[in-house]
N, C-alpha and C. Protein backbone atom coordinates (compact mmCIF):
# COMPACT_ATOMS: atom_id res chain seq x y z
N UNK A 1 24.93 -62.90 -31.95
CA UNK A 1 23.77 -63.11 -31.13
C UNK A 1 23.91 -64.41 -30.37
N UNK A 2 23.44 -64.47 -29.23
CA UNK A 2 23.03 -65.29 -28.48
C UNK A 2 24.03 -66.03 -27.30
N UNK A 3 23.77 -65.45 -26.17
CA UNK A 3 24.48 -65.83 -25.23
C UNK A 3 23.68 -65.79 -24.13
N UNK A 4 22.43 -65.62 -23.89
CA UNK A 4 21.96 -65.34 -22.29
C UNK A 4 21.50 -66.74 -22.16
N UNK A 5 22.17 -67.39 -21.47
CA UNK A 5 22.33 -68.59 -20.99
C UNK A 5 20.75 -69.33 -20.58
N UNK A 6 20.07 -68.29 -19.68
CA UNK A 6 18.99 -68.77 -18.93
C UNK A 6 17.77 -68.57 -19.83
N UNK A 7 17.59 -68.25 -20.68
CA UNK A 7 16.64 -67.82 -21.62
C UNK A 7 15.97 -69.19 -22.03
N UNK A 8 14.70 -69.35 -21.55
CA UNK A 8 14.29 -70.08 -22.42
C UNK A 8 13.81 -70.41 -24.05
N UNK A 9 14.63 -71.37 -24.48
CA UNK A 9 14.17 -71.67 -26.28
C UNK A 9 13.40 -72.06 -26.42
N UNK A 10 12.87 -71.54 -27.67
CA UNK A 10 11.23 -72.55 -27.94
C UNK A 10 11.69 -72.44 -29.61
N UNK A 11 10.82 -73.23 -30.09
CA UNK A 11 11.07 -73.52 -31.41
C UNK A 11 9.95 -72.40 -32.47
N UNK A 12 10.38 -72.58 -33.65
CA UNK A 12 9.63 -71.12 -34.22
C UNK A 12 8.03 -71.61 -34.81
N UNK A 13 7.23 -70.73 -34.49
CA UNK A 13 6.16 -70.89 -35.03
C UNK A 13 5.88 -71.64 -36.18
N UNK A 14 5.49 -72.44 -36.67
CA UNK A 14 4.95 -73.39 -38.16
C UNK A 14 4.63 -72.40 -38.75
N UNK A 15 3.67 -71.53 -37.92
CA UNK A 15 3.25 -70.42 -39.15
C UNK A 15 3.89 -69.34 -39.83
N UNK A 16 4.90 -68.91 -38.73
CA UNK A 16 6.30 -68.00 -39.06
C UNK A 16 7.21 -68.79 -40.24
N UNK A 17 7.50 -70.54 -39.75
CA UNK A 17 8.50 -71.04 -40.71
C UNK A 17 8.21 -71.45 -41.97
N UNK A 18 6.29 -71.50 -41.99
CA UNK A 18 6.05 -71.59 -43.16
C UNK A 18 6.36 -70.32 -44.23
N UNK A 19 5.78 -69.01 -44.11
CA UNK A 19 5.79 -67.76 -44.22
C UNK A 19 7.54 -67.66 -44.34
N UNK A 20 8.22 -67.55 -43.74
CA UNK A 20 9.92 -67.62 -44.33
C UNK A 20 10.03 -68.58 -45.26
N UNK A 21 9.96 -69.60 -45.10
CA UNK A 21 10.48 -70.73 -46.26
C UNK A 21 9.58 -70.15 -47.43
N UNK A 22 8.51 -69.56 -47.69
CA UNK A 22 7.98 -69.41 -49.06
C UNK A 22 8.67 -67.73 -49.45
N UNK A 23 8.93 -66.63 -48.24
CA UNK A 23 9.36 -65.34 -48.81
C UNK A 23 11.11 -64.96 -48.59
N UNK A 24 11.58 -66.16 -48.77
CA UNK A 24 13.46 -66.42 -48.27
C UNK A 24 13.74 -67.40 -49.02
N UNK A 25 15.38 -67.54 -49.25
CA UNK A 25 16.03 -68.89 -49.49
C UNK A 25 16.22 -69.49 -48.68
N UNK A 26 15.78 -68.88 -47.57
CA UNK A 26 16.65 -69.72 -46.45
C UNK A 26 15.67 -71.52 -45.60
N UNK A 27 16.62 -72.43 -45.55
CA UNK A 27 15.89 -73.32 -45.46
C UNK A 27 15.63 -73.83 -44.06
N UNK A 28 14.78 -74.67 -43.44
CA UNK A 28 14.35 -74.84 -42.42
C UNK A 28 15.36 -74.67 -41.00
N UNK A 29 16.49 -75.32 -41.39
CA UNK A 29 17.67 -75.73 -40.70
C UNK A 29 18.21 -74.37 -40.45
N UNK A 30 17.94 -73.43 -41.39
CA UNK A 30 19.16 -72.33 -41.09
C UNK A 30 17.85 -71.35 -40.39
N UNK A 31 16.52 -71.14 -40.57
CA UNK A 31 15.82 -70.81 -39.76
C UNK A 31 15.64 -71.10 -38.53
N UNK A 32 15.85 -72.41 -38.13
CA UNK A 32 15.34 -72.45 -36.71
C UNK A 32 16.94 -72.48 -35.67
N UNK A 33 17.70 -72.20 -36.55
CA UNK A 33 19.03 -71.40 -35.85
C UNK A 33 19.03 -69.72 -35.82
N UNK A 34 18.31 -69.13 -36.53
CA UNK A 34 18.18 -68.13 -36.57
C UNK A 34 17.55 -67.74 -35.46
N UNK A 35 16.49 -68.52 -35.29
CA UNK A 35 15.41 -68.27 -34.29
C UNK A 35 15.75 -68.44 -33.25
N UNK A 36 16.64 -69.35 -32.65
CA UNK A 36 17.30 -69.96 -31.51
C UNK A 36 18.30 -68.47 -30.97
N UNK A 37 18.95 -68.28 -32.22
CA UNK A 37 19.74 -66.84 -31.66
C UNK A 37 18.98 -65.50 -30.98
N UNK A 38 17.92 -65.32 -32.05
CA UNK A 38 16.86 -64.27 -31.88
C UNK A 38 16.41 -63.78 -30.72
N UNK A 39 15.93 -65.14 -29.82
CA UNK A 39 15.37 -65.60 -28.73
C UNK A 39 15.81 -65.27 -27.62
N UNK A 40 17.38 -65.97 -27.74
CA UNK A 40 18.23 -65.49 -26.96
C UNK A 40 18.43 -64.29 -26.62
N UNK A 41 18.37 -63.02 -27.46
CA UNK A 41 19.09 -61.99 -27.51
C UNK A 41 17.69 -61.14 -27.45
N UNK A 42 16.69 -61.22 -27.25
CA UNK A 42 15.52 -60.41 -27.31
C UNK A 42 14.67 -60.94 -26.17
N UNK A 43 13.87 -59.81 -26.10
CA UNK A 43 12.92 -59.96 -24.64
C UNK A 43 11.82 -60.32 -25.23
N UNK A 44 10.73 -61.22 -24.71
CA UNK A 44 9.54 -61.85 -25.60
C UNK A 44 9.38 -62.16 -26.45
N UNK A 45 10.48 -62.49 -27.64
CA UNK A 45 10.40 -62.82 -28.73
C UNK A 45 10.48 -61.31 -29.50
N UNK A 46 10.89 -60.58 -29.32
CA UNK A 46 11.15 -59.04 -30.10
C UNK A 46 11.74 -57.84 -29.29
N UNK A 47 12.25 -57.12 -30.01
CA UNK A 47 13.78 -56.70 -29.32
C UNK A 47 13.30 -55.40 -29.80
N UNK A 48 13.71 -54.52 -28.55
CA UNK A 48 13.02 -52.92 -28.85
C UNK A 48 14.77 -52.16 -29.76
N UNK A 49 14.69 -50.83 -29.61
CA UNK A 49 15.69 -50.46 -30.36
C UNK A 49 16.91 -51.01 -29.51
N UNK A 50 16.73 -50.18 -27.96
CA UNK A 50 17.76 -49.82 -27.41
C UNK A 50 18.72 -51.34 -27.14
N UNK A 51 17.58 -52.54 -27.49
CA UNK A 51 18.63 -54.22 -27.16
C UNK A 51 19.22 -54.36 -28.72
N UNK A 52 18.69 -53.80 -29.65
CA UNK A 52 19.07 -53.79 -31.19
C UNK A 52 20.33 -53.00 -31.31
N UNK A 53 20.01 -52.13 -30.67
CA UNK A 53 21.30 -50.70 -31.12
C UNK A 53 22.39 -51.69 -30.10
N UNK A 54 22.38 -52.05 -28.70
CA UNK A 54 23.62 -52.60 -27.90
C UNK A 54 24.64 -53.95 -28.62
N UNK A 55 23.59 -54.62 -29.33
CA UNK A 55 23.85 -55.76 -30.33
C UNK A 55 24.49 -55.60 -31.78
N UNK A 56 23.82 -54.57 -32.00
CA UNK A 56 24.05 -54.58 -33.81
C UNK A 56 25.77 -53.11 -33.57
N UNK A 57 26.22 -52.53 -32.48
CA UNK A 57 26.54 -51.56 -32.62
C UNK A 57 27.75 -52.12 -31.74
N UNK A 58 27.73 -53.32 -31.11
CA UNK A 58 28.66 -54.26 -30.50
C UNK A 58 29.49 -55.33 -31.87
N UNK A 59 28.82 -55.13 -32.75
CA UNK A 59 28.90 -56.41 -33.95
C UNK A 59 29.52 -55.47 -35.11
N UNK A 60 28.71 -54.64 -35.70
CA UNK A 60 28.87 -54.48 -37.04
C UNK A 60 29.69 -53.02 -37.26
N UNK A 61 29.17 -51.97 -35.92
CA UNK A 61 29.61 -50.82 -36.24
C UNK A 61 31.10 -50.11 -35.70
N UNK A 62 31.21 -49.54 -36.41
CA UNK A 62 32.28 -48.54 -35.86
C UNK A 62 32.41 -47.31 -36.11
N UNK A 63 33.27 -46.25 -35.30
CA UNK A 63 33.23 -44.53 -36.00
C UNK A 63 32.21 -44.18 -34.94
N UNK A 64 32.10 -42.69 -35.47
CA UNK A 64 31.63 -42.25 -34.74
C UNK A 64 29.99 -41.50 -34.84
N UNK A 65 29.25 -42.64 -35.80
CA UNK A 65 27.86 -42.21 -35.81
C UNK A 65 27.18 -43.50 -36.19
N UNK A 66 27.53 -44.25 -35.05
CA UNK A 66 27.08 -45.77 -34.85
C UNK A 66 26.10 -46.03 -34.52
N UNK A 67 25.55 -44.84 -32.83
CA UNK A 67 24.32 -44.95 -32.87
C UNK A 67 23.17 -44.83 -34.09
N UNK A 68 23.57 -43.36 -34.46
CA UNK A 68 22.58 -43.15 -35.60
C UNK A 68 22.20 -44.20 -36.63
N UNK A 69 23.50 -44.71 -37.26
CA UNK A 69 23.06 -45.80 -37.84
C UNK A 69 22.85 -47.02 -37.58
N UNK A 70 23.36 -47.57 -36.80
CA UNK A 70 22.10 -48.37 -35.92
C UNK A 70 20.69 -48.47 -35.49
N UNK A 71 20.06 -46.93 -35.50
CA UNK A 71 19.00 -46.42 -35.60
C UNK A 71 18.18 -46.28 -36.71
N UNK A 72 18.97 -46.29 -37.37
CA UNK A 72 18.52 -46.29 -38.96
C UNK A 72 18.37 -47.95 -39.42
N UNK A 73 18.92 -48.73 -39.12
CA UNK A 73 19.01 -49.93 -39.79
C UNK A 73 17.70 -50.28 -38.82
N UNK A 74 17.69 -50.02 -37.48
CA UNK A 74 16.47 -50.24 -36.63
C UNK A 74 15.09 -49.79 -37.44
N UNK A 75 15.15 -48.58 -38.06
CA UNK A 75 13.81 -48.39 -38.36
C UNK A 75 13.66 -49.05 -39.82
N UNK A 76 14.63 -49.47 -40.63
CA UNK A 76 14.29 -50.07 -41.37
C UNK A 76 13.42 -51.33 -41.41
N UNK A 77 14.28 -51.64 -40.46
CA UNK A 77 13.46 -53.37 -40.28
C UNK A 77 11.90 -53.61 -39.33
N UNK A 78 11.89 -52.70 -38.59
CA UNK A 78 10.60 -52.48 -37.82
C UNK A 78 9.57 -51.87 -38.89
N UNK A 79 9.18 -52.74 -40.06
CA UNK A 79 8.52 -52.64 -40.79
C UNK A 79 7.08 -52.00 -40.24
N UNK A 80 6.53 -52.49 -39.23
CA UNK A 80 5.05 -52.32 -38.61
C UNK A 80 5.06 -51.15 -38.16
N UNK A 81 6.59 -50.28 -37.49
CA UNK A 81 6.61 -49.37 -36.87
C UNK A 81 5.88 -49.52 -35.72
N UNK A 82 5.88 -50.29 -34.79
CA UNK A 82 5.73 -50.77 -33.12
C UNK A 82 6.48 -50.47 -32.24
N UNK A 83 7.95 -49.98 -33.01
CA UNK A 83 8.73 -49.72 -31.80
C UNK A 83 9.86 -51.27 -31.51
N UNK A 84 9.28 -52.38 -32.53
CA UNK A 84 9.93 -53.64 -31.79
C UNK A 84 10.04 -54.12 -32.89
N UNK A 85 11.93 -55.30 -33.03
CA UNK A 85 11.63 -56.26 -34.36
C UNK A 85 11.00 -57.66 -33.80
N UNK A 86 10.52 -57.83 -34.55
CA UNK A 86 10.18 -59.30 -34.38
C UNK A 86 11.00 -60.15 -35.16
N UNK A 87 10.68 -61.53 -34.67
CA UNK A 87 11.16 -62.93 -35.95
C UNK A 87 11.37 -62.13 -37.12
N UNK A 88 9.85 -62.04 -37.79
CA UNK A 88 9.70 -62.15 -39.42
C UNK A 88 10.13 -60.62 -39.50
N UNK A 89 10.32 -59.36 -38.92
CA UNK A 89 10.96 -58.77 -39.86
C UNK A 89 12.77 -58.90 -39.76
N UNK A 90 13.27 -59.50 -38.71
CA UNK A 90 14.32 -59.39 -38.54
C UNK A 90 14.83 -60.31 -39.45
N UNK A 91 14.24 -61.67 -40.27
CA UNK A 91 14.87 -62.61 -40.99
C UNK A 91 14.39 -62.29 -42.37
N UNK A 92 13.47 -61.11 -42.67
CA UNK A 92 12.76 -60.80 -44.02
C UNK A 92 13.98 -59.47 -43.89
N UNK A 93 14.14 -58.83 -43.29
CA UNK A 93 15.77 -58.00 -43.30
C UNK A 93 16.73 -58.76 -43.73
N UNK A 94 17.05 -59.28 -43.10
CA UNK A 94 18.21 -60.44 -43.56
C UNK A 94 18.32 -60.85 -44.66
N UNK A 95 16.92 -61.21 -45.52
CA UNK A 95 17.18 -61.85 -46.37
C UNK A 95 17.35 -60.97 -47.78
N UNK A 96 16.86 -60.14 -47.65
CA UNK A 96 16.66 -58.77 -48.36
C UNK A 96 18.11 -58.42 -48.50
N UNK A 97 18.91 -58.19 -47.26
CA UNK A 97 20.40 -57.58 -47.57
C UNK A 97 21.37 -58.79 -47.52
N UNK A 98 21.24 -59.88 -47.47
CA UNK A 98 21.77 -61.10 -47.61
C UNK A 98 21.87 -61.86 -48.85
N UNK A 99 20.85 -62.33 -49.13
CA UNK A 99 20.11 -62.51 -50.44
C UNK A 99 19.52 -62.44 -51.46
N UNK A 100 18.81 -61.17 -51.29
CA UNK A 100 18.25 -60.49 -52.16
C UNK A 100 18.50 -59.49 -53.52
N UNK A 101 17.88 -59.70 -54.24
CA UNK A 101 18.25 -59.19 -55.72
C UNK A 101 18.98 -57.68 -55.61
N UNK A 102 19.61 -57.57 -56.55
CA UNK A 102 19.84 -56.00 -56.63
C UNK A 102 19.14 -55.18 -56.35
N UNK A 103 18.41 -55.30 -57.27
CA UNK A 103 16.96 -54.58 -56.89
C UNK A 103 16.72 -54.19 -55.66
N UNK A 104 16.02 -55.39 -55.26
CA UNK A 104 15.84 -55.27 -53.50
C UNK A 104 16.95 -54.85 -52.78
N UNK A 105 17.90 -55.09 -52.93
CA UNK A 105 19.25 -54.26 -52.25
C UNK A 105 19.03 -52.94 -52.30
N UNK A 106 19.21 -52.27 -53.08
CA UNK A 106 18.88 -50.88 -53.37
C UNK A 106 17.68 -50.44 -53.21
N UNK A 107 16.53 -51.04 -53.66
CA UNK A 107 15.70 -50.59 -52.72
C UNK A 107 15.35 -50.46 -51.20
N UNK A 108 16.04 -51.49 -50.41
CA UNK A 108 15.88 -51.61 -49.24
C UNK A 108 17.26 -50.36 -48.59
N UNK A 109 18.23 -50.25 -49.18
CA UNK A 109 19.06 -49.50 -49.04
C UNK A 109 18.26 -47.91 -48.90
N UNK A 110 17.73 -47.73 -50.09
CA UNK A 110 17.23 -46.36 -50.36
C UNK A 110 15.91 -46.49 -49.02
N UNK A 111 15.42 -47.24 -48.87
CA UNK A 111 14.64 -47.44 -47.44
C UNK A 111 15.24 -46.45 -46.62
N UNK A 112 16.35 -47.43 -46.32
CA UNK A 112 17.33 -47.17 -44.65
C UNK A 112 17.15 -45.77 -44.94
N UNK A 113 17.66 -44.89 -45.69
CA UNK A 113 17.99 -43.14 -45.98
C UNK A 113 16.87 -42.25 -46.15
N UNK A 114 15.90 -42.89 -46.60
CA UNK A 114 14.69 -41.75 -47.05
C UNK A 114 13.88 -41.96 -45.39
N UNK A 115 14.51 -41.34 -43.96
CA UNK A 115 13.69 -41.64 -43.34
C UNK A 115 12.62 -40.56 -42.97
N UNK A 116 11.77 -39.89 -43.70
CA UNK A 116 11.14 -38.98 -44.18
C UNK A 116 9.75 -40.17 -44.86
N UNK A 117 10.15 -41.21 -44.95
CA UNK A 117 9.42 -42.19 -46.18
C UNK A 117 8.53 -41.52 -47.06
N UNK A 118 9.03 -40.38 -47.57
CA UNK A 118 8.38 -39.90 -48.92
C UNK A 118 8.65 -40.61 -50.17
N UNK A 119 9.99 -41.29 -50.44
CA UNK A 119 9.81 -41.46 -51.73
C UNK A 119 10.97 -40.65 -52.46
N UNK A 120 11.74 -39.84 -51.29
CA UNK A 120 12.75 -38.74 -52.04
C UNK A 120 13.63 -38.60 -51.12
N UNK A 121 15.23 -38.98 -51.54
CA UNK A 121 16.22 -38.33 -50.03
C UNK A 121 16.56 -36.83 -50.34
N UNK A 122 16.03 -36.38 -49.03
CA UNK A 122 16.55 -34.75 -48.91
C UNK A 122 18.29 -34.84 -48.46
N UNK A 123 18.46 -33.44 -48.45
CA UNK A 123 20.04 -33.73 -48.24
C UNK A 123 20.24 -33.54 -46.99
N UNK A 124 19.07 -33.70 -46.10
CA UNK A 124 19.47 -33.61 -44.29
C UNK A 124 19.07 -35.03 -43.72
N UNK A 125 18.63 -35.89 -45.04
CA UNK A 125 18.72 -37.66 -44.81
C UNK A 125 19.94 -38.33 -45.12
């Protein structure tokens, strides 16, 4: 992340960095680099799929069902279901598959797949 040169930075909300620093490890310093990237790479401060899927599918993926899962990792993190990530779910993602307990790994994992959000993966998830 982060290369559009002309973009203006702004620094992250107090109320956002408070809210991360109490539900993350992550500490002030590595947040407001996070945020600096974010910014960059998203339109208004939140990034619809199609700037998510060009980014995350430029970076992480390969093969030949990149979109899809790109799409999938998209709806994971668009917690609100708006259509858009913001800051806090894109660094409460992060921290979840970064940092986060087993537990939360696998649960957030079993997230990404049950996109049905019943509670059960069928075998066409």
């Amino acid at each position: 992340m982060g290369n559009r040169a002309a973009r203006n930075i702004s620094t992250i909300d107090m109320e956002d960095l408070k809210f991360l620093k109490e539900k993350t490890k992550f500490d002030e310093e590595t947040l407001e680099t996070f945020h600096t990237c974010f910014i960059q790479d998203s339109e208004d401060g939140k990034m619809s799929e199609e700037e998510f899927s060009k980014k995350f599918q430029g970076t992480f993926c390969a093969g030949r069902n990149k979109e899809e899962f790109s799409g999938l990792i998209f709806q994971a993190l668009d917690t609100d279901g708006n259509g858009y990530i913001d800051f806090r779910e894109f660094v409460l993602g992060l921290s979840i598959t970064s940092a986060g307990s087993r537990e939360d790994r696998l649960r957030w994992s079993f997230g990404l797949y049950d996109t049905s959000k019943d509670g059960v993966l069928e075998f066409h998830e």
